[in-house]
N, C-alpha and C. Protein backbone atom coordinates (compact mmCIF):
# COMPACT_ATOMS: atom_id res chain seq x y z
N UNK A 1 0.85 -1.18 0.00
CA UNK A 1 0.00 0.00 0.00
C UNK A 1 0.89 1.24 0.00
N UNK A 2 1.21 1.99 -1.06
CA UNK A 2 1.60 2.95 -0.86
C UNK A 2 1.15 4.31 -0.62
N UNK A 3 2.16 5.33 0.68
CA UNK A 3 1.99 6.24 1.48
C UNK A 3 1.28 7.64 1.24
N UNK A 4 0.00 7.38 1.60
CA UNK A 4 -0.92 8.48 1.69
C UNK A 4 -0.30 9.91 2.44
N UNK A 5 -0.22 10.74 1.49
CA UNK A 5 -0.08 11.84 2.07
C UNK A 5 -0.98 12.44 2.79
N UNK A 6 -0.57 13.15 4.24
CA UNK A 6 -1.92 13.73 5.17
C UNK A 6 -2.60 15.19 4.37
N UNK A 7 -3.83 15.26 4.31
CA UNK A 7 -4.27 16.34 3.87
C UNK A 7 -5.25 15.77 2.20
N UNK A 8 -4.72 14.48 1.76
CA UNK A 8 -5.29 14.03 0.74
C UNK A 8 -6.79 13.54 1.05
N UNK A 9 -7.50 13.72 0.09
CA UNK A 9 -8.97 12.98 0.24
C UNK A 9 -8.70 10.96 0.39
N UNK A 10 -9.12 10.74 1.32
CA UNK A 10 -9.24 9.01 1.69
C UNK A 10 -8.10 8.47 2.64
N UNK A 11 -7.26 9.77 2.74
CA UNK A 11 -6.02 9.78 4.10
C UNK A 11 -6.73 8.97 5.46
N UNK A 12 -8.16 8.69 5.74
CA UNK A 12 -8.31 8.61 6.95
C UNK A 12 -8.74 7.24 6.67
N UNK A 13 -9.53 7.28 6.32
CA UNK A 13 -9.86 5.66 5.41
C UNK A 13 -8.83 4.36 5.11
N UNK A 14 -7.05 5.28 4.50
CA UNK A 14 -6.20 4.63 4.12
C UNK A 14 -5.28 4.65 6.14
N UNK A 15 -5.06 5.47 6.69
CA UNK A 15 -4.27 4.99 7.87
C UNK A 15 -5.28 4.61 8.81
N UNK A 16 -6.49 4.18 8.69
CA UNK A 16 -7.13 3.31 9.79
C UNK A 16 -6.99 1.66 9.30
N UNK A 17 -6.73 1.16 7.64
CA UNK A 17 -6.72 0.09 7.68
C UNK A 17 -5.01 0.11 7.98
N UNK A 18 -4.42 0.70 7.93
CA UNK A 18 -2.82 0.26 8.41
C UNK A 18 -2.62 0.66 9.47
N UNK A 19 -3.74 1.19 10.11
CA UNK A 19 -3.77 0.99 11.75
C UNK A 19 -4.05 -0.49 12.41
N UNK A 20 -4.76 -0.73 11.76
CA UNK A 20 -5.67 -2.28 12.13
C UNK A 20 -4.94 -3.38 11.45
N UNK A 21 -4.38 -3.49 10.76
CA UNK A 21 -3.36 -3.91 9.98
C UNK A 21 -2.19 -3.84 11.00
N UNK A 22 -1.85 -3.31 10.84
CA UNK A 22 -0.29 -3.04 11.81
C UNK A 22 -0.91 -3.54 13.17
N UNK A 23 -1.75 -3.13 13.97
CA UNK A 23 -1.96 -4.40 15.34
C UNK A 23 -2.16 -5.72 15.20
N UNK A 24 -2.67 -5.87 14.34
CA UNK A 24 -3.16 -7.50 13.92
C UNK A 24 -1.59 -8.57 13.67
N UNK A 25 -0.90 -7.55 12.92
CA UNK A 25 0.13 -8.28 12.65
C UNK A 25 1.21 -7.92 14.09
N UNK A 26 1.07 -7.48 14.43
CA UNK A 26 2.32 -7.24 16.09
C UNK A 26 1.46 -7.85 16.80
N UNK A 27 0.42 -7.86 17.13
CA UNK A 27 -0.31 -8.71 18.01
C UNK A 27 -0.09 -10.69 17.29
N UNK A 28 -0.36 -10.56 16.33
CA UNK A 28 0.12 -12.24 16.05
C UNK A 28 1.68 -12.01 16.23
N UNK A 29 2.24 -11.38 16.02
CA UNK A 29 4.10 -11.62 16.45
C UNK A 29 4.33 -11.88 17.78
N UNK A 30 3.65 -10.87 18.50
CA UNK A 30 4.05 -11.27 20.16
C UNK A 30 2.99 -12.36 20.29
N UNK A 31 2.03 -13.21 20.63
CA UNK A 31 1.30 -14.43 20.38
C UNK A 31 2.61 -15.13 19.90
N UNK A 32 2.94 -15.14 18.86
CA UNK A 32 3.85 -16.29 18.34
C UNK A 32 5.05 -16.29 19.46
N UNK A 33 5.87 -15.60 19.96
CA UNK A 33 6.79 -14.92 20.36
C UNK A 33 6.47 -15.99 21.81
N UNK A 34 5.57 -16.31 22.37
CA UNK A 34 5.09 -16.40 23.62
C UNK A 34 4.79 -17.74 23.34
N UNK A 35 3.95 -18.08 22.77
CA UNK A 35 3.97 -19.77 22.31
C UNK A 35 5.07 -20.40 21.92
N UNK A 36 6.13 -19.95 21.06
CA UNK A 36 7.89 -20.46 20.85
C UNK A 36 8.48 -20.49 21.76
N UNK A 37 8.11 -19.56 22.74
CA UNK A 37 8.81 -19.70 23.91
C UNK A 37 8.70 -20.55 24.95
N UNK A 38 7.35 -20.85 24.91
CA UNK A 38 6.89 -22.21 25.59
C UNK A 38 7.05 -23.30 25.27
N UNK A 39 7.04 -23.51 23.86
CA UNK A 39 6.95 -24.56 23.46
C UNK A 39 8.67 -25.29 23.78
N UNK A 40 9.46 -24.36 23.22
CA UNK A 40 10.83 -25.03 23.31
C UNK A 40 11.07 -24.92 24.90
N UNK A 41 11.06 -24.20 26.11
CA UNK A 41 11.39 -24.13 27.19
C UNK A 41 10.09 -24.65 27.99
N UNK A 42 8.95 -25.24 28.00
CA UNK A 42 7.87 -25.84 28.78
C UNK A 42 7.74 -24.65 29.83
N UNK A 43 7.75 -23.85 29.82
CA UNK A 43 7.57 -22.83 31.02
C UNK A 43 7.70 -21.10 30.16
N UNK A 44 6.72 -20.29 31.11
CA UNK A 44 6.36 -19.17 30.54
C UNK A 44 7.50 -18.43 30.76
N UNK A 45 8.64 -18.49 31.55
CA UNK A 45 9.58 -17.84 32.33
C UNK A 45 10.52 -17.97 31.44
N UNK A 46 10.62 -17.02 30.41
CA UNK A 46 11.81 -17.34 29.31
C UNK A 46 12.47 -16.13 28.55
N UNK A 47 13.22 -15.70 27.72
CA UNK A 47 13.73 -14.42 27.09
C UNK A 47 12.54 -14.25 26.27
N UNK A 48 11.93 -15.09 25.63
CA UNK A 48 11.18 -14.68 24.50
C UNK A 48 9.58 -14.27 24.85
N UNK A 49 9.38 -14.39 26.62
CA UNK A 49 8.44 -14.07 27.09
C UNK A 49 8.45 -12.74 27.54
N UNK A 50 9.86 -12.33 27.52
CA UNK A 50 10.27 -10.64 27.86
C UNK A 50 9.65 -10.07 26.53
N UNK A 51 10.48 -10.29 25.39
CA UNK A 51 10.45 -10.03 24.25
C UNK A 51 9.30 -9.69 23.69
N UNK A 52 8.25 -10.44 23.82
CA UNK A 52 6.58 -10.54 23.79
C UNK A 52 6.33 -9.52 24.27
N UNK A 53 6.29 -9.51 26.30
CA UNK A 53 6.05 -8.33 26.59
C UNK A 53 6.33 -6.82 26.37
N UNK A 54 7.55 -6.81 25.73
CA UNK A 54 8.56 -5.32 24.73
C UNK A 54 7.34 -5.35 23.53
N UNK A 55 7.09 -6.30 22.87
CA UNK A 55 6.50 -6.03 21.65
C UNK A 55 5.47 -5.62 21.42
N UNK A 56 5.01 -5.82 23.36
CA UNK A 56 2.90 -4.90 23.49
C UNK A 56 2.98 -3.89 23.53
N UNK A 57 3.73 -2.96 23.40
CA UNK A 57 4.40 -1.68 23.69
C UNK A 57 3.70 -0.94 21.65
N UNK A 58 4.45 -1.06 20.94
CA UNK A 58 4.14 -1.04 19.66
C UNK A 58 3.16 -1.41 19.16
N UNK A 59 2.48 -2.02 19.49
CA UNK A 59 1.39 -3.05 19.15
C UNK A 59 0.39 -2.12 19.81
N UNK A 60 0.15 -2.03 21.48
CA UNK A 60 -0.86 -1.35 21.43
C UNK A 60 -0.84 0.13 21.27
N UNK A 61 -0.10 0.68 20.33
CA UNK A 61 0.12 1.99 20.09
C UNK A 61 -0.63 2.44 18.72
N UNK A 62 -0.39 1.02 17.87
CA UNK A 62 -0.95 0.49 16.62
C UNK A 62 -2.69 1.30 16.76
N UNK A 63 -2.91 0.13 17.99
CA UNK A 63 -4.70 -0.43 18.31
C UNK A 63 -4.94 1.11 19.05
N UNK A 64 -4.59 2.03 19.74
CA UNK A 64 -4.67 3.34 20.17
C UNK A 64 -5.00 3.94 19.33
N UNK A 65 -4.38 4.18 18.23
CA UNK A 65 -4.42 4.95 16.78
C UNK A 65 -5.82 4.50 16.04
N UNK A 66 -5.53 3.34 16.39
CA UNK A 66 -6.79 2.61 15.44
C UNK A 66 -8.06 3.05 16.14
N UNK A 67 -8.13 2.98 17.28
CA UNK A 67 -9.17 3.49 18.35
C UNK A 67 -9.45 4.84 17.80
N UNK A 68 -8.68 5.85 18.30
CA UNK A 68 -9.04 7.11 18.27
C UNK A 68 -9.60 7.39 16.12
N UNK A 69 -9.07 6.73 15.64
CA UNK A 69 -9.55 7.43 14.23
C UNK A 69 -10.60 6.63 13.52
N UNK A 70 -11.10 5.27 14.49
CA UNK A 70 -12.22 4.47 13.94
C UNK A 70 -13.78 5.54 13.60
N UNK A 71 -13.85 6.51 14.76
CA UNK A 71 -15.22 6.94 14.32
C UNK A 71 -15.28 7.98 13.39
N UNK A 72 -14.29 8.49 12.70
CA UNK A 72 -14.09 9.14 11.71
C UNK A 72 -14.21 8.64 10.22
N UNK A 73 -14.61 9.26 9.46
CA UNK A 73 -14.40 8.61 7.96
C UNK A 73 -13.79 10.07 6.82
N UNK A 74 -13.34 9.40 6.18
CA UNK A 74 -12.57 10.46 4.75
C UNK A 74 -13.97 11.48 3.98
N UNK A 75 -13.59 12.00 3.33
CA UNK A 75 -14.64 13.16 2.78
C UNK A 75 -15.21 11.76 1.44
N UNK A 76 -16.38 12.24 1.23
CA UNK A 76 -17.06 11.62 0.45
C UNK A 76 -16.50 12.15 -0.91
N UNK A 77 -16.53 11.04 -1.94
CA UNK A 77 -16.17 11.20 -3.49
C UNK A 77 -16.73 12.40 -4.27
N UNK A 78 -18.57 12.24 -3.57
CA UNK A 78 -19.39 13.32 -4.39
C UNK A 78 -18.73 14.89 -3.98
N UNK A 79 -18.16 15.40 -3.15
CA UNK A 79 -18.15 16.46 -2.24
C UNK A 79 -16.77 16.37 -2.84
N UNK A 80 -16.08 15.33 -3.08
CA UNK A 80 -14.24 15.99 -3.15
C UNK A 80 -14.52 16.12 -4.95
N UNK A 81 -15.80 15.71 -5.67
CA UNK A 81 -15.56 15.79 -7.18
C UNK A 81 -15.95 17.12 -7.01
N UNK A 82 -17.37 17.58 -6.56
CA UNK A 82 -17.83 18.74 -6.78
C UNK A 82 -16.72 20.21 -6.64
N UNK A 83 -15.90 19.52 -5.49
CA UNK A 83 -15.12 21.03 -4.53
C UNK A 83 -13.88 21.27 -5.95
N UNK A 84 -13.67 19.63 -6.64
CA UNK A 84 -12.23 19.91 -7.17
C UNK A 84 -13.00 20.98 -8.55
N UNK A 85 -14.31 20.35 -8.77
CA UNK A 85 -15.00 21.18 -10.46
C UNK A 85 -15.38 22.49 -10.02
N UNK A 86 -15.81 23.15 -9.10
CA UNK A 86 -16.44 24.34 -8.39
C UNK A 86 -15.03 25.22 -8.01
N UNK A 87 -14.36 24.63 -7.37
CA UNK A 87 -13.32 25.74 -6.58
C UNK A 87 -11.73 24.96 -6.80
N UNK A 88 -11.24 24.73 -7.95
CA UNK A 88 -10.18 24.28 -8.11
C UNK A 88 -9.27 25.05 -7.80
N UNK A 89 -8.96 26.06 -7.66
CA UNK A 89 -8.01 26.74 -7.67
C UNK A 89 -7.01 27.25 -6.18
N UNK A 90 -8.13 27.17 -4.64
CA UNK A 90 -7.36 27.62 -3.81
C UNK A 90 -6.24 26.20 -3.11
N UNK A 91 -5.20 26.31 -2.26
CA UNK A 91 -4.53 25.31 -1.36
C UNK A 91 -5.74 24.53 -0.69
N UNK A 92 -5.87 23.83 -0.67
CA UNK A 92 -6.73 22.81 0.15
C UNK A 92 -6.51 21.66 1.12
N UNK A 93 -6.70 21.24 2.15
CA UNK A 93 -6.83 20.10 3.10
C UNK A 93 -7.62 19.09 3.13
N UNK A 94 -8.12 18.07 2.93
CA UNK A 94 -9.14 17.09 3.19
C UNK A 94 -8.47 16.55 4.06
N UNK A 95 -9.38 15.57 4.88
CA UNK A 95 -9.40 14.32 5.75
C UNK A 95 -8.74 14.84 7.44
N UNK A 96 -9.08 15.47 7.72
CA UNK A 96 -8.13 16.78 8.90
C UNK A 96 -9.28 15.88 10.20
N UNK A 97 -8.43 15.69 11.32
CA UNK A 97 -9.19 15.23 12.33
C UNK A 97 -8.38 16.15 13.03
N UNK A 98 -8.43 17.18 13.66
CA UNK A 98 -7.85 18.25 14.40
C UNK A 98 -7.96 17.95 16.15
N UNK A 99 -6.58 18.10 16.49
CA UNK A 99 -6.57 17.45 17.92
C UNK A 99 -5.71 18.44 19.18
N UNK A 100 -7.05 19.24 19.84
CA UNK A 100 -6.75 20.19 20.59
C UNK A 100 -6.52 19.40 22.17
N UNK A 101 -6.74 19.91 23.08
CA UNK A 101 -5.81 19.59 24.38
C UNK A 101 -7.82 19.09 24.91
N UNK A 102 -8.39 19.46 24.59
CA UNK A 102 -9.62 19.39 25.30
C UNK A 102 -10.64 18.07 24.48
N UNK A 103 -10.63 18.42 22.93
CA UNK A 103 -11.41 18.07 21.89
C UNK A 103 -10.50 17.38 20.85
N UNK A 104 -11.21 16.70 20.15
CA UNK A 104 -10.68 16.18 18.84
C UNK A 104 -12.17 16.47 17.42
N UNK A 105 -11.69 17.30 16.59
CA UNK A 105 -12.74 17.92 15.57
C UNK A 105 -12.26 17.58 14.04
N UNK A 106 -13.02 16.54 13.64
CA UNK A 106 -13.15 16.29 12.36
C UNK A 106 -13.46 17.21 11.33
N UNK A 107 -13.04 17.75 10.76
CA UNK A 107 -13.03 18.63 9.64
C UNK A 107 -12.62 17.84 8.16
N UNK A 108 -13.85 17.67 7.43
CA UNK A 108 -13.61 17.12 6.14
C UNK A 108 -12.92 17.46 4.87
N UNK A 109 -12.53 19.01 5.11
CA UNK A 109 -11.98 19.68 3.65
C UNK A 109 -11.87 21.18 4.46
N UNK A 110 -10.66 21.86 4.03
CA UNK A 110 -10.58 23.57 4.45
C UNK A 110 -9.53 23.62 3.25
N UNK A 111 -10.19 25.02 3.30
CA UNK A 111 -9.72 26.08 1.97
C UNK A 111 -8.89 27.38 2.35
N UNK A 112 -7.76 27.89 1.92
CA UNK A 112 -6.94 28.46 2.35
C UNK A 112 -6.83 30.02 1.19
N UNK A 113 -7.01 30.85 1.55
CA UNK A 113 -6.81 32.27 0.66
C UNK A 113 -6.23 33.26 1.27
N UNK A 114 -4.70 33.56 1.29
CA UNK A 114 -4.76 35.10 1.67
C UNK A 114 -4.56 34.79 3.43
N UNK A 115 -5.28 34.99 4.71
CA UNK A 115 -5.59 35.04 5.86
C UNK A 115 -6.80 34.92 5.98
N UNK A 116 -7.74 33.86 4.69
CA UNK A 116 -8.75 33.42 5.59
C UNK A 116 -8.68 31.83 5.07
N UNK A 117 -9.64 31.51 5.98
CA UNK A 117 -9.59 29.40 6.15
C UNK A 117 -11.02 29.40 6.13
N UNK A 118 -11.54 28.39 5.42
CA UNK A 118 -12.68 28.09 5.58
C UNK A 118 -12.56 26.79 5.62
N UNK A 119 -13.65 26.15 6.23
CA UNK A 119 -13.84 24.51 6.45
C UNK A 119 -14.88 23.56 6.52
N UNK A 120 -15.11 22.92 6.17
CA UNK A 120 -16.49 22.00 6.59
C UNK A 120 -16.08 21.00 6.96
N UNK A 121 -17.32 21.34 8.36
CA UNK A 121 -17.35 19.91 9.19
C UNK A 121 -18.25 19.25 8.95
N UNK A 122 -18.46 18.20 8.52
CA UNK A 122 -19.94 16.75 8.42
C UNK A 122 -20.42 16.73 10.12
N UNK A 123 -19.69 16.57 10.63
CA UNK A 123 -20.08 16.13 12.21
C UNK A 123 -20.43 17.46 12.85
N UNK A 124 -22.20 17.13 13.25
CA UNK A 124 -22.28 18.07 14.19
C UNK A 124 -21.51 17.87 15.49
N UNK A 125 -20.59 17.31 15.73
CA UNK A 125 -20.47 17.33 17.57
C UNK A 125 -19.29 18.41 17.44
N UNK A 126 -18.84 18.83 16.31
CA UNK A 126 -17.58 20.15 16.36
C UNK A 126 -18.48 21.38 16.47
N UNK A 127 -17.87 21.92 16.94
CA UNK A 127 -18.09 23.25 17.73
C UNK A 127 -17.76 24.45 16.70
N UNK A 128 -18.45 24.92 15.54
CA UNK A 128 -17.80 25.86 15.21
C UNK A 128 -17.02 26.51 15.66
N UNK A 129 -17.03 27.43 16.45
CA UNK A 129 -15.91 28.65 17.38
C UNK A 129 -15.40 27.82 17.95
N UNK A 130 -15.30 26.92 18.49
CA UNK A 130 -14.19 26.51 18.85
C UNK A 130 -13.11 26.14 18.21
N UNK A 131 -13.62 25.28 17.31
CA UNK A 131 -12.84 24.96 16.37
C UNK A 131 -12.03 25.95 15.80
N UNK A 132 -12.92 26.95 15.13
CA UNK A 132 -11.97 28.15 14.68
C UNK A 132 -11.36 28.57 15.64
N UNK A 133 -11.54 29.16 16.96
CA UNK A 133 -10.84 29.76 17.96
C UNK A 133 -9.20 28.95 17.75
N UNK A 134 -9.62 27.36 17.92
CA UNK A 134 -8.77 26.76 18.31
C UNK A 134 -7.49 26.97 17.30
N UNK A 135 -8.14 27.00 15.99
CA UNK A 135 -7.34 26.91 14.74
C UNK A 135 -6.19 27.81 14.44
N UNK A 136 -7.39 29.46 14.70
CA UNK A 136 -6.62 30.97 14.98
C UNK A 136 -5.66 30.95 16.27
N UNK A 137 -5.70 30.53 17.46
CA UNK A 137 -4.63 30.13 18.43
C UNK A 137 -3.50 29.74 18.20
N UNK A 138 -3.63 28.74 17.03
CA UNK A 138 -2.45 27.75 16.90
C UNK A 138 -1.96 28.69 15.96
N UNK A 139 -2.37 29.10 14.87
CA UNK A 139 -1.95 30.04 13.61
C UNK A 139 -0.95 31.12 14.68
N UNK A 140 -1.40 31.77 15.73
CA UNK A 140 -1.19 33.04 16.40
C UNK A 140 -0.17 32.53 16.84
N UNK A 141 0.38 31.45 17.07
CA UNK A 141 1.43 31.16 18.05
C UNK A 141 2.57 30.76 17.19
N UNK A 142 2.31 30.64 16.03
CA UNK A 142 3.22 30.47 14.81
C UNK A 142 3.59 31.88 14.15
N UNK A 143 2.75 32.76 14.42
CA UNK A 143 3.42 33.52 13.80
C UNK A 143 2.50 34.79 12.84
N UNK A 144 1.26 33.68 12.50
CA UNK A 144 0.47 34.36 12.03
C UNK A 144 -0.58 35.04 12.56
N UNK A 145 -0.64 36.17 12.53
CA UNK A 145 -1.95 36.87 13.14
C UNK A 145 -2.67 37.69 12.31
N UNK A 146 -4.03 37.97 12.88
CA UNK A 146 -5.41 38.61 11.87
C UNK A 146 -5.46 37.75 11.33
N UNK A 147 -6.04 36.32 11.53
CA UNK A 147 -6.56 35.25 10.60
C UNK A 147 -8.02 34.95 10.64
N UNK A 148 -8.66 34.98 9.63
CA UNK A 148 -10.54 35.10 9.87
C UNK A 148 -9.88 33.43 9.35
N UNK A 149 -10.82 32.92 10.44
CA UNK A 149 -11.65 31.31 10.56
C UNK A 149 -12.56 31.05 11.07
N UNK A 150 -13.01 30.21 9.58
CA UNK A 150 -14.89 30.20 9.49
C UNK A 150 -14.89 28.61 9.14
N UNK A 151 -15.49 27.72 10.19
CA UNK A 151 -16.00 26.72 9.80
C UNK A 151 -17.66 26.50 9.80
N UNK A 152 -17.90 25.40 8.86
CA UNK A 152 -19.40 25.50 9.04
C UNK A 152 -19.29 24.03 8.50
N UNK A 153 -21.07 23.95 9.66
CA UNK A 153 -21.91 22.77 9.02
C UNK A 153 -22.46 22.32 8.09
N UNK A 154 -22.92 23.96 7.42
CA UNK A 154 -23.58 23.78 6.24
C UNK A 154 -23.42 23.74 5.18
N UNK A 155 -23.45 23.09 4.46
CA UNK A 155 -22.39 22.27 3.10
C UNK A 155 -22.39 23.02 2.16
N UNK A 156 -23.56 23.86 1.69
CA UNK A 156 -24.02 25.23 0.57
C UNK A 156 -23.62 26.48 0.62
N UNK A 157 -23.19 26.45 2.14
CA UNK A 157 -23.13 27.88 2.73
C UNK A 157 -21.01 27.39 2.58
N UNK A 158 -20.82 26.71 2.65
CA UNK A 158 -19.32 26.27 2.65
C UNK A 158 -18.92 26.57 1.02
N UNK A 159 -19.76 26.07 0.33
CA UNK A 159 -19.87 25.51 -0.83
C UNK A 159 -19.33 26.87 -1.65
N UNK A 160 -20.50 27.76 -1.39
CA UNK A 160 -20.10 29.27 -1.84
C UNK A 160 -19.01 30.17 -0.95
N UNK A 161 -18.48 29.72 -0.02
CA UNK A 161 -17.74 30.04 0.21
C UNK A 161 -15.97 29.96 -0.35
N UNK A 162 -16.19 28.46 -0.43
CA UNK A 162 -15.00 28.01 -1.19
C UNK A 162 -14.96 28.62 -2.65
N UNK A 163 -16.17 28.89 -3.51
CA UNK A 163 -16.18 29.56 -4.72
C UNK A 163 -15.92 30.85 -4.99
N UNK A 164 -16.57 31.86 -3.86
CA UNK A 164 -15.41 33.01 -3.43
C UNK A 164 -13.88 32.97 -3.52
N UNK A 165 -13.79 32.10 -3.00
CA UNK A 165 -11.76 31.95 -2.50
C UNK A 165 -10.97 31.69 -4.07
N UNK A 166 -11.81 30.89 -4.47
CA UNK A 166 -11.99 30.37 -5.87
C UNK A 166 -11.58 31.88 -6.70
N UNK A 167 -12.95 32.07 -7.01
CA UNK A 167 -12.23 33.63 -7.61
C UNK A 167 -11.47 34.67 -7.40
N UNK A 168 -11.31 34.62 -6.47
CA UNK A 168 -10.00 35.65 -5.03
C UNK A 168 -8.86 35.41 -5.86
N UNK A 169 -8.91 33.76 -6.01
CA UNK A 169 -7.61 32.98 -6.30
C UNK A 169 -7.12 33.48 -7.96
N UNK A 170 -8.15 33.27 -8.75
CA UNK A 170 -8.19 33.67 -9.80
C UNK A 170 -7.44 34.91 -10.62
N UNK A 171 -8.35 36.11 -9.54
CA UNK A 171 -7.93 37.57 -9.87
C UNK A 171 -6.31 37.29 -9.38
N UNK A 172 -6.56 36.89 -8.73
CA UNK A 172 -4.96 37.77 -7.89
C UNK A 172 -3.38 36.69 -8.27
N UNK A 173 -3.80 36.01 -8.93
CA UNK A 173 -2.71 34.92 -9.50
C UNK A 173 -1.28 35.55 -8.80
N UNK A 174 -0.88 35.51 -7.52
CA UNK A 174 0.31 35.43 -7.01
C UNK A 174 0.95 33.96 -6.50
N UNK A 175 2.01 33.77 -6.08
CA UNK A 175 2.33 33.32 -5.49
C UNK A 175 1.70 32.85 -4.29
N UNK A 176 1.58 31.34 -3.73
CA UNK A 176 0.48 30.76 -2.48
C UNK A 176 1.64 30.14 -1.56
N UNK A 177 2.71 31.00 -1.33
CA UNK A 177 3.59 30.46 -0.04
C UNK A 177 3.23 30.71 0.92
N UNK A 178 2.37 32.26 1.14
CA UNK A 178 1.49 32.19 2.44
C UNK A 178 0.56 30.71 2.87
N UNK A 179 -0.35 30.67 2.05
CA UNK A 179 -1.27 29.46 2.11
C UNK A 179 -0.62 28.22 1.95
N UNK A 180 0.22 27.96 1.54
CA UNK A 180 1.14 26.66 1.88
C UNK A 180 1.53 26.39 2.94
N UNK A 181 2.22 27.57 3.76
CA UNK A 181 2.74 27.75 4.71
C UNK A 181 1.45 27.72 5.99
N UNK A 182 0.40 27.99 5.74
CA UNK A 182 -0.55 28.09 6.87
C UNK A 182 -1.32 26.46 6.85
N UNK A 183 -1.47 26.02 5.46
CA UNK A 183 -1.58 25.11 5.37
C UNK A 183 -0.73 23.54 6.13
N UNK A 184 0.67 23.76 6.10
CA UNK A 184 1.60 23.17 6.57
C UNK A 184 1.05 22.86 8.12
N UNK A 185 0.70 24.35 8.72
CA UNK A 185 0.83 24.21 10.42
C UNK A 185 -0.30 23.81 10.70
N UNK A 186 -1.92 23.31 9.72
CA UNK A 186 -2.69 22.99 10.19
C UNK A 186 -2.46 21.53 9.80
N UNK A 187 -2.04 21.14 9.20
CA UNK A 187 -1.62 19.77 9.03
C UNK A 187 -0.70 19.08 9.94
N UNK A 188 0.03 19.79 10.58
CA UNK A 188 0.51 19.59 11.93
C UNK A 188 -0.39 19.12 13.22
N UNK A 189 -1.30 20.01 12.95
CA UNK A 189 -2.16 19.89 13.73
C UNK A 189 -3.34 18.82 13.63
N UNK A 190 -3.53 18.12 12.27
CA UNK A 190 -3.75 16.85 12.28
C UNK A 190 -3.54 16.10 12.86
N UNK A 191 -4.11 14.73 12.68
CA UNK A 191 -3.49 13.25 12.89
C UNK A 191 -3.03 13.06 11.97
């Protein structure tokens, strides 16, 4: 399976099965690890019973990962065809599960122009303002300040938003190292 970049559409989809994947297989290694060890020495008291125990270490770090990003899913096909035919033009994020000290906020796609971010969340349990609060915090502590962040629930109201940025993008054909660069630190701020 080759390596999904974070920020791509199906990023979340693709590191939950090599989350689950990767425990399954360290979890049968240490299992094996622990039965070889018995088998040749008749007793649990052995190096390869240490070894086992070293190897739950990785293993359940695997199944942690796998935990925390199971109730999440990747942006839908219809929504990443529409955004790429509608608003091709600004820096973009998909698949963003954003992970503050309090909350963890799924954000399916954000759009980057200039010093503003826009985003849509599928899941009502994110908190608009917070989310943004949280977003503009992290931006502020990097470096960037006066950043308008606007997330929303509502997919139409996002929709035309991103098509704005869209034409922003258009007129002003500069250089997007700003928005790369802001882009970068929210991807940080991913999983």
């Amino acid at each position: 399976m080759a390596k999904m970049q974070k920020g791509r559409p199906g990023y979340i989809r693709v590191r939950k099965i090599r989350y689950l994947l990767g425990a399954i297989v360290e979890f049968a290694v240490v299992i094996a690890l622990l039965v070889l060890g018995y088998m040749q020495t008749g007793s649990r008291l052995n190096l390869f019973t240490v070894i086992a125990v070293v190897g739950c270490l990785p293993a359940s770090k695997m199944l942690v990962e796998f935990i925390t990003m199971a109730p999440y899913g990747s942006v839908s096909s219809d929504i990443y065809k529409e955004l790429e035919k509608k608003a091709p033009l600004p820096p973009r994020a998909y698949d963003l599960i954003l992970t503050s000290p309090e909350k963890v906020m799924p954000v399916s796609v954000m759009f980057f122009c200039g010093h503003t971010i826009c985003g849509y969340a599928q899941s009502d349990r994110v908190d608009e303002a917070k989310c943004a609060g949280y977003i503009r915090e992290m931006l502020e502590k990097n470096g960037y300040e006066k950043m308008t962040v606007k997330i929303f629930h509502d997919y139409k109201a996002f929709l035309a938003r991103a098509e704005g940025m869209n034409n922003i993008t258009a007129v002003e054909q500069k250089e997007r190292k700003l928005e790369e660069n802001i882009k970068k630190i929210i991807l940080t701020l991913s999983m």
